[in-house]
Protein backbone atom coordinates (compact mmCIF):
# COMPACT_ATOMS: atom_id res chain seq x y z
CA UNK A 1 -136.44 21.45 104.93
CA UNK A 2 -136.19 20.85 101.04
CA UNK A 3 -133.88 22.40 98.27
CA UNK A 4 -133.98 25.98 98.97
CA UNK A 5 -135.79 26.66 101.91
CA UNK A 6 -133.88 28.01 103.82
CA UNK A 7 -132.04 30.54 100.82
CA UNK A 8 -135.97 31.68 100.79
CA UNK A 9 -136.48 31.85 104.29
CA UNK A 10 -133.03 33.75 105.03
CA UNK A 11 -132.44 35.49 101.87
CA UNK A 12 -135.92 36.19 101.18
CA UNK A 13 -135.76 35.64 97.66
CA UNK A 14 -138.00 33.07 95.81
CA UNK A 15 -135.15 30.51 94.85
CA UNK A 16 -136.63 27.09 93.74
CA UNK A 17 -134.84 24.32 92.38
CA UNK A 18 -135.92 24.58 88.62
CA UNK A 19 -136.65 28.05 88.43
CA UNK A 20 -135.98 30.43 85.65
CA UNK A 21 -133.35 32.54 86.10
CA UNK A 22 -130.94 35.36 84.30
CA UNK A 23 -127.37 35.59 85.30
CA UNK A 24 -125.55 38.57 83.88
CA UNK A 25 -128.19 38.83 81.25
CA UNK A 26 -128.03 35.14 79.88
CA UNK A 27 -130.80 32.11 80.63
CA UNK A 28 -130.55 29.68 83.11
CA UNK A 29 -132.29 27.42 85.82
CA UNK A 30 -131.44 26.81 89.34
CA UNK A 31 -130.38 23.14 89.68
CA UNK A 32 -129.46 22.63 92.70
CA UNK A 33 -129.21 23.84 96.39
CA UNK A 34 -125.68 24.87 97.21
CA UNK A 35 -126.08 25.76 100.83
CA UNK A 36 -125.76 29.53 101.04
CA UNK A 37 -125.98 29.38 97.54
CA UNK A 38 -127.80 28.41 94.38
CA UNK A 39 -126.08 26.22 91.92
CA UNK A 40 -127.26 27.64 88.56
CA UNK A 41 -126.95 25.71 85.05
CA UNK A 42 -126.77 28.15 82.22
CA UNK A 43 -128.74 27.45 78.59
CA UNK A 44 -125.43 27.99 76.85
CA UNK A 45 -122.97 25.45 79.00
CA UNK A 46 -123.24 21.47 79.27
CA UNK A 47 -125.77 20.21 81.33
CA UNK A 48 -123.50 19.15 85.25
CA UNK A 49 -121.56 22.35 84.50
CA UNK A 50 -122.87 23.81 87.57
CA UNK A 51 -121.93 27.50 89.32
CA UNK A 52 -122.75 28.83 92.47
CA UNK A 53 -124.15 32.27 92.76
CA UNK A 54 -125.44 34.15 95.75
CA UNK A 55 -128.60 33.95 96.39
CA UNK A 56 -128.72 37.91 96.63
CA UNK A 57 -126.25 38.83 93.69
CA UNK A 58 -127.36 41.94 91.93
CA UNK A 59 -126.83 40.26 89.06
CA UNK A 60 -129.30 37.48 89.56
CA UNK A 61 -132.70 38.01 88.32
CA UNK A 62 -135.35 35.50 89.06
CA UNK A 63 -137.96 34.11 86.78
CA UNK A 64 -141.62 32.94 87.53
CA UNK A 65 -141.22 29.82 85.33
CA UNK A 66 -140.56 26.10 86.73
CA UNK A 67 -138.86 24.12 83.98
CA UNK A 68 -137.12 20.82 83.38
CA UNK A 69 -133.34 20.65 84.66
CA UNK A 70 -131.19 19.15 81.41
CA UNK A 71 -129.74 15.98 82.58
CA UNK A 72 -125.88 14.99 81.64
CA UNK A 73 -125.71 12.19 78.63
CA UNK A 74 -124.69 9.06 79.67
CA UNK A 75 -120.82 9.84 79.05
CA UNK A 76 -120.69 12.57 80.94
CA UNK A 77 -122.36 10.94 83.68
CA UNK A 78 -119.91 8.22 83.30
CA UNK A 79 -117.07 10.35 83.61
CA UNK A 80 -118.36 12.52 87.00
CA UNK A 81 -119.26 9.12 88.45
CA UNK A 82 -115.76 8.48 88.19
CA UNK A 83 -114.54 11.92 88.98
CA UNK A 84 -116.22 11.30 92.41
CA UNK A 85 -115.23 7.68 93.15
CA UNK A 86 -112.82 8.77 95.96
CA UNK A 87 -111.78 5.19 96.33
CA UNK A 88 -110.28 4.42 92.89
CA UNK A 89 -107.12 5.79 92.43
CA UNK A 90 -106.57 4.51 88.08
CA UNK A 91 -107.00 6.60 85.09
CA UNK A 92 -110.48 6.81 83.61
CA UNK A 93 -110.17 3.75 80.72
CA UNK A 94 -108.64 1.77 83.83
CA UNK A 95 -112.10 2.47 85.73
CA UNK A 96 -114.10 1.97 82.84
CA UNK A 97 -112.09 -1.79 82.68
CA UNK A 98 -110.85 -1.15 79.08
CA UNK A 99 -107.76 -3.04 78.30
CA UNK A 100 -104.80 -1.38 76.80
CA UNK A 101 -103.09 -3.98 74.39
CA UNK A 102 -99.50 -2.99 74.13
């Protein structure tokens, strides 16, 4: 099975990673597969600042439109990369191997 297959096949909606959505009346996509869930990206928040929403919410309205997911800049990639190493245990500049000069 792929991303959303089996939200389609149990929920019986048409969720696809990349689809057009509306979420409480405002624009989105579905980025991701979250399970029993779809991870939606909304036009007005960063791109990575992901949400899950059921697949059947009432307030979920699905498009017909594949588009483009936004991807994170490079920073903000940076920093979730290192939000996620779960074995380095320093603060971000530490990670990043800047020197502090005291």
């Amino acid at each position: 099975m792929t991303g959303c297959d089996y939200i389609r096949a149990y929920y019986a909606v048409p969720a696809e990673i990349g689809l057009q959505i509306t979420y409480k009346g405002e624009a989105g996509v579905i980025a991701a597969d979250g399970g029993h869930y779809v991870r939606v990206l909304l036009d007005r928040d960063k791109p990575g600042a992901f949400f899950n929403v059921h697949p059947a919410d009432a307030h979920l309205v699905y498009g017909d439109k594949i588009v483009a997911i936004r991807k994170m800049t490079r920073s903000q990639q940076r920093y979730a990369d290192y939000k996620n190493d779960d074995g380095f245990d320093g603060s971000f500049s530490e990670w990043l191997g800047i020197r502090r000069s005291c």
